[in-house]
Protein backbone atom coordinates (compact mmCIF):
# COMPACT_ATOMS: atom_id res chain seq x y z
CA UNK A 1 0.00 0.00 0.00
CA UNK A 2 1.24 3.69 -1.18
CA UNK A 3 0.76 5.85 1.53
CA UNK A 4 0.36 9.48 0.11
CA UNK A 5 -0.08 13.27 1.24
CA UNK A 6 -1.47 15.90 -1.13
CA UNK A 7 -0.84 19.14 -0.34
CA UNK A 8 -2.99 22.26 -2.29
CA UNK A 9 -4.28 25.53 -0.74
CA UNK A 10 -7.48 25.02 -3.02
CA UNK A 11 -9.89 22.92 -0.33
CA UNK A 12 -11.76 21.61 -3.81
CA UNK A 13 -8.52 20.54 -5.33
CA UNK A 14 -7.75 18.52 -1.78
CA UNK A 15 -11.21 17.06 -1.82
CA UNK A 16 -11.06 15.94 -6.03
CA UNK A 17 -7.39 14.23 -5.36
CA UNK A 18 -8.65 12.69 -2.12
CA UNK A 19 -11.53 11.40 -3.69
CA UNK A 20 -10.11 10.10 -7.02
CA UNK A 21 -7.24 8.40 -5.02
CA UNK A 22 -9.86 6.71 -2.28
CA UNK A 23 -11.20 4.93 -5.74
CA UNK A 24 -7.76 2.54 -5.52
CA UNK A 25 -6.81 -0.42 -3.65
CA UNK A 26 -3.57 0.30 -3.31
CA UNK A 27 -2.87 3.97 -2.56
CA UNK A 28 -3.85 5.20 1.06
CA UNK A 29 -4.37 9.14 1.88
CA UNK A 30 -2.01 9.87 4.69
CA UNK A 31 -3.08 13.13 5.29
CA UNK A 32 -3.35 16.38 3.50
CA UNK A 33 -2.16 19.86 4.18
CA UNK A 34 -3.43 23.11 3.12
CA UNK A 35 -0.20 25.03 2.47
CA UNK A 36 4.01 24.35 2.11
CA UNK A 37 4.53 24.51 5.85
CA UNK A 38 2.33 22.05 6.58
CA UNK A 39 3.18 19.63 4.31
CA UNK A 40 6.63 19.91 5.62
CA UNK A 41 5.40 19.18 9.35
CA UNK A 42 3.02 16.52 8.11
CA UNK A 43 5.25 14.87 5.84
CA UNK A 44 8.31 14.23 8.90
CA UNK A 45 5.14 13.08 11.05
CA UNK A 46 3.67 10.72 8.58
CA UNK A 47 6.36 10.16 6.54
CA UNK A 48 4.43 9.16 3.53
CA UNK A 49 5.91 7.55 0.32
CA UNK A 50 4.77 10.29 -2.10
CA UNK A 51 3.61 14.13 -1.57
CA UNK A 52 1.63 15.31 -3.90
CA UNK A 53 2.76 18.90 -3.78
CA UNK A 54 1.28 21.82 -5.39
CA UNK A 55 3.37 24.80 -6.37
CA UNK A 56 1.92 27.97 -6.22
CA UNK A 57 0.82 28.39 -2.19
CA UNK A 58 0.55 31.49 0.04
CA UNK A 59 3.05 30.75 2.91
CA UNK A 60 5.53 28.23 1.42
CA UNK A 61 6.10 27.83 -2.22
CA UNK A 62 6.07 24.16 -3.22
CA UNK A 63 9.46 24.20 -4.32
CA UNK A 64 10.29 25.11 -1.12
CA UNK A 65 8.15 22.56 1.11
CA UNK A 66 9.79 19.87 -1.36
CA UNK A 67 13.52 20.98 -0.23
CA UNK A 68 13.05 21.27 3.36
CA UNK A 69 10.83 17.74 2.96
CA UNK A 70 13.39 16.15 1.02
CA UNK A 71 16.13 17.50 3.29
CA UNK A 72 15.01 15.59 6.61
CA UNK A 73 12.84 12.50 4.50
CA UNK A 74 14.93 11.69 1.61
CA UNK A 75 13.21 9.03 0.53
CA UNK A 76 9.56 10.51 0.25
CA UNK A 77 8.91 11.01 -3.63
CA UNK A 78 7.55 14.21 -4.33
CA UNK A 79 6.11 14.71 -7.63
CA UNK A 80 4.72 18.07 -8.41
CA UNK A 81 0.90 18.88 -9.27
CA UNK A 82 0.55 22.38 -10.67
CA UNK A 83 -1.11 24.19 -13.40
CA UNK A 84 2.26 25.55 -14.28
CA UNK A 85 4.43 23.90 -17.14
CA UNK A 86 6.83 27.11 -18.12
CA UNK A 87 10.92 25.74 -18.12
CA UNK A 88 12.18 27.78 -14.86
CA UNK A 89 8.93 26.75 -12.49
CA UNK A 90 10.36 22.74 -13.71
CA UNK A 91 13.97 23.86 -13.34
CA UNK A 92 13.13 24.73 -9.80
CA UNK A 93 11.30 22.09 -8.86
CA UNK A 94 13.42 19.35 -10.32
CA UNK A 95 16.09 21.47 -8.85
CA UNK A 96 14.49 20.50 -5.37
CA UNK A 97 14.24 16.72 -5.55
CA UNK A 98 11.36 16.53 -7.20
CA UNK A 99 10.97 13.04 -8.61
CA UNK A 100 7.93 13.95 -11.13
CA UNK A 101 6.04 16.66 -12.43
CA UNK A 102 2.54 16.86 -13.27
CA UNK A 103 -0.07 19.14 -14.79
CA UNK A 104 -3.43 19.68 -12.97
CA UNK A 105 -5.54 19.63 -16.24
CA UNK A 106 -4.20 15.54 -17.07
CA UNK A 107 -6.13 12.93 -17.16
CA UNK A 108 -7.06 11.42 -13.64
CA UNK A 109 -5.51 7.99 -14.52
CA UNK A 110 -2.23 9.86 -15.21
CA UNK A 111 -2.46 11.29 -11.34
CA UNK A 112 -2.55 7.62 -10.59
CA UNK A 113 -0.41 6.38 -12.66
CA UNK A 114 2.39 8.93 -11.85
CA UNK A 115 1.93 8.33 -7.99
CA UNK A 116 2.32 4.47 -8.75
CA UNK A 117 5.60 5.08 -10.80
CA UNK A 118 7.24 7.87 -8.18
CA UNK A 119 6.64 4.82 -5.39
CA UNK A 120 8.66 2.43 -7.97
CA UNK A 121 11.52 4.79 -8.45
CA UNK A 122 10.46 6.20 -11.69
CA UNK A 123 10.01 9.68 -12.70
CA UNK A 124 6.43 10.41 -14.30
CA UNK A 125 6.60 13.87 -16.40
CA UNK A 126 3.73 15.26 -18.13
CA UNK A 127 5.04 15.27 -22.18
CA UNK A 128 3.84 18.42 -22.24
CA UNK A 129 7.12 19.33 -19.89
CA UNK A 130 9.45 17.25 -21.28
CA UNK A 131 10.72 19.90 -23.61
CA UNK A 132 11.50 22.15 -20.96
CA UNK A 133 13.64 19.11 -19.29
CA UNK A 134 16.47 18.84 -22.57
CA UNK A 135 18.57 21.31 -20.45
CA UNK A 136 18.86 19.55 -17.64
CA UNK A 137 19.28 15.95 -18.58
CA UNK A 138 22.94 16.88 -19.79
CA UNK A 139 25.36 14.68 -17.71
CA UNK A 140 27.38 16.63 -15.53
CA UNK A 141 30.33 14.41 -15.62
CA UNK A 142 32.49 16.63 -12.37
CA UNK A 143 30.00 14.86 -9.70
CA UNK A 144 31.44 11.84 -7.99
CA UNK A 145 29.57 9.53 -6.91
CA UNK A 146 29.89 7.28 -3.39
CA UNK A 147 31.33 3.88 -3.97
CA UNK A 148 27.17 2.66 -2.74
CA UNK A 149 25.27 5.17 -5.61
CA UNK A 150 27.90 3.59 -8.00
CA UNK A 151 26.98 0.19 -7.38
CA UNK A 152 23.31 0.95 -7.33
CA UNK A 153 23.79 2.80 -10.39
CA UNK A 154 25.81 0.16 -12.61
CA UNK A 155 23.13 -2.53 -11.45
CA UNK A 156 19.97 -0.45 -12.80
CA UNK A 157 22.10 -0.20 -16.13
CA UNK A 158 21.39 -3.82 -15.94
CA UNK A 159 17.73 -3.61 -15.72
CA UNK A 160 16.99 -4.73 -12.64
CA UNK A 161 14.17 -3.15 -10.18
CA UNK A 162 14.63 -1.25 -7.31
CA UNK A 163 13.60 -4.89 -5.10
CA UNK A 164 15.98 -6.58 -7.00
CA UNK A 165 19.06 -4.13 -6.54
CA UNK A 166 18.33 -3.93 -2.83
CA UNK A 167 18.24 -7.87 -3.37
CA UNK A 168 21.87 -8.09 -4.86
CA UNK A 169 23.44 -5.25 -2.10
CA UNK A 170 21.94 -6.47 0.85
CA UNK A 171 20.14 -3.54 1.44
CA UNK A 172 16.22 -2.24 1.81
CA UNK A 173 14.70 -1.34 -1.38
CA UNK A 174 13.77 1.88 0.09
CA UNK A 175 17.49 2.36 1.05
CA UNK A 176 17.74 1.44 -2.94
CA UNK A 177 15.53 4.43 -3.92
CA UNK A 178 17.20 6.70 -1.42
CA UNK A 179 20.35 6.16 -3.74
CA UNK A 180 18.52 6.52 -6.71
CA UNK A 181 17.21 9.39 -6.00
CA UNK A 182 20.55 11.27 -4.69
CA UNK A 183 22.28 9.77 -8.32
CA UNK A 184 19.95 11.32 -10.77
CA UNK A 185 20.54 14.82 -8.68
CA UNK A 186 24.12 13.89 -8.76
CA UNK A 187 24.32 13.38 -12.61
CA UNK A 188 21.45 15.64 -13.56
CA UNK A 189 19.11 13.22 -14.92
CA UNK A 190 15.78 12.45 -13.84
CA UNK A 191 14.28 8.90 -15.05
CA UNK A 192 16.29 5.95 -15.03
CA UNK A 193 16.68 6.04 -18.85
CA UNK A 194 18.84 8.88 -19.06
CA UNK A 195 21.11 7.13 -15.76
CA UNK A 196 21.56 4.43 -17.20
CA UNK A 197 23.03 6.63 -20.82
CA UNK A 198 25.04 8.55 -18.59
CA UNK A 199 26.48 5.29 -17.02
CA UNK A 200 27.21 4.16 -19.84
CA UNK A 201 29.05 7.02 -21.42
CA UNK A 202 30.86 7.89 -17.69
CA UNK A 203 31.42 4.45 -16.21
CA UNK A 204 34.24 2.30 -17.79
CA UNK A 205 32.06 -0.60 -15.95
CA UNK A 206 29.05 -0.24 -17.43
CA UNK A 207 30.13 0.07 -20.87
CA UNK A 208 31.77 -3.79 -20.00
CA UNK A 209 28.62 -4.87 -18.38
């Protein structure tokens, strides 16, 4: 079960989300929080798996609430709900650890469908978006990575799931998407795709795997 908090200063937005995710088996409303603040304090009390986080709010911006979120609760996945799709509001909230971003006029099923992926590890972006991404997937071959994030890294290159990489290290698959997430920040990429390109092209290992 995907435990998830949505977070909008609209009351109607809240209630539509709430309701269209209470139609699932297996996503669970954790809570939900009327502005960035709160979703910060609710999110490091309920520590939910993904925060659906609007944008434009009153007291906290959501690309704020998703750093200071992500900054104490690494592995929530925050993927972004907004009616805005212009290249600096992604920027920023890619920028922040967002793992996906969404636009509020998509169909439901692709609200679903991108909470389902963000609790896999994946990065669900609305193709209307994607344009405004080409800057930022460029590899930014200076980072290093730890010796852990490498290893996680060269495994996804092999296909293998988050379960199954946590599997081969010994470690918890949320431990697994901890990593994940700090290497695509790392490298500048934000979907396993593009990591596992940039492995290739930057990891003498990879390219032998």
């Amino acid at each position: 079960m995907t435990s998830v908090l949505v977070v909008d200063d609209h009351p109607l937005v809240r209630a539509g989300l709430i309701e269209l995710l209470g139609t699932t088996d297996d996503l669970h409303i954790a809570g939900e929080a009327h502005g960035g603040q709160q979703a910060v304090d609710l999110a490091n009390d309920l520590q939910p798996d993904v925060v659906l986080m609007d944008l434009s709010m009153p007291d906290m911006d959501g690309v704020e609430a998703t750093r200071s979120i992500l900054r104490t609760q690494p592995q929530i996945s925050v993927v972004v709900l907004t009616s805005f799709g212009d290249q600096g509001r992604v920027a920023d909230a890619l920028a922040a650890g967002a793992v996906g971003y969404l636009l509020k006029d998509c169909d439901p099923r692709e609200v679903l469908a991108g909470v389902r992926q963000a609790a896999l590890g994946h990065a669900p972006i609305d193709p209307r978006v994607a344009r405004a991404l080409l800057p930022s997937v460029t590899a930014r071959t200076g980072e290093t990575l730890s010796d852990r994030e490498t290893e996680v890294l060269l495994l996804l290159t092999k296909g293998m799931a988050n379960k199954q990489i946590g599997r081969a290290l010994g470690i918890s698959e949320r431990t697994v998407k901890v990593h994940m997430g700090n290497v695509f920040r790392r490298i500048g990429v934000t979907d396993r795709i593009s990591a596992a390109m940039w492995a290739r092209d930057n990891l003498p290992a990879a390219r032998q795997g």
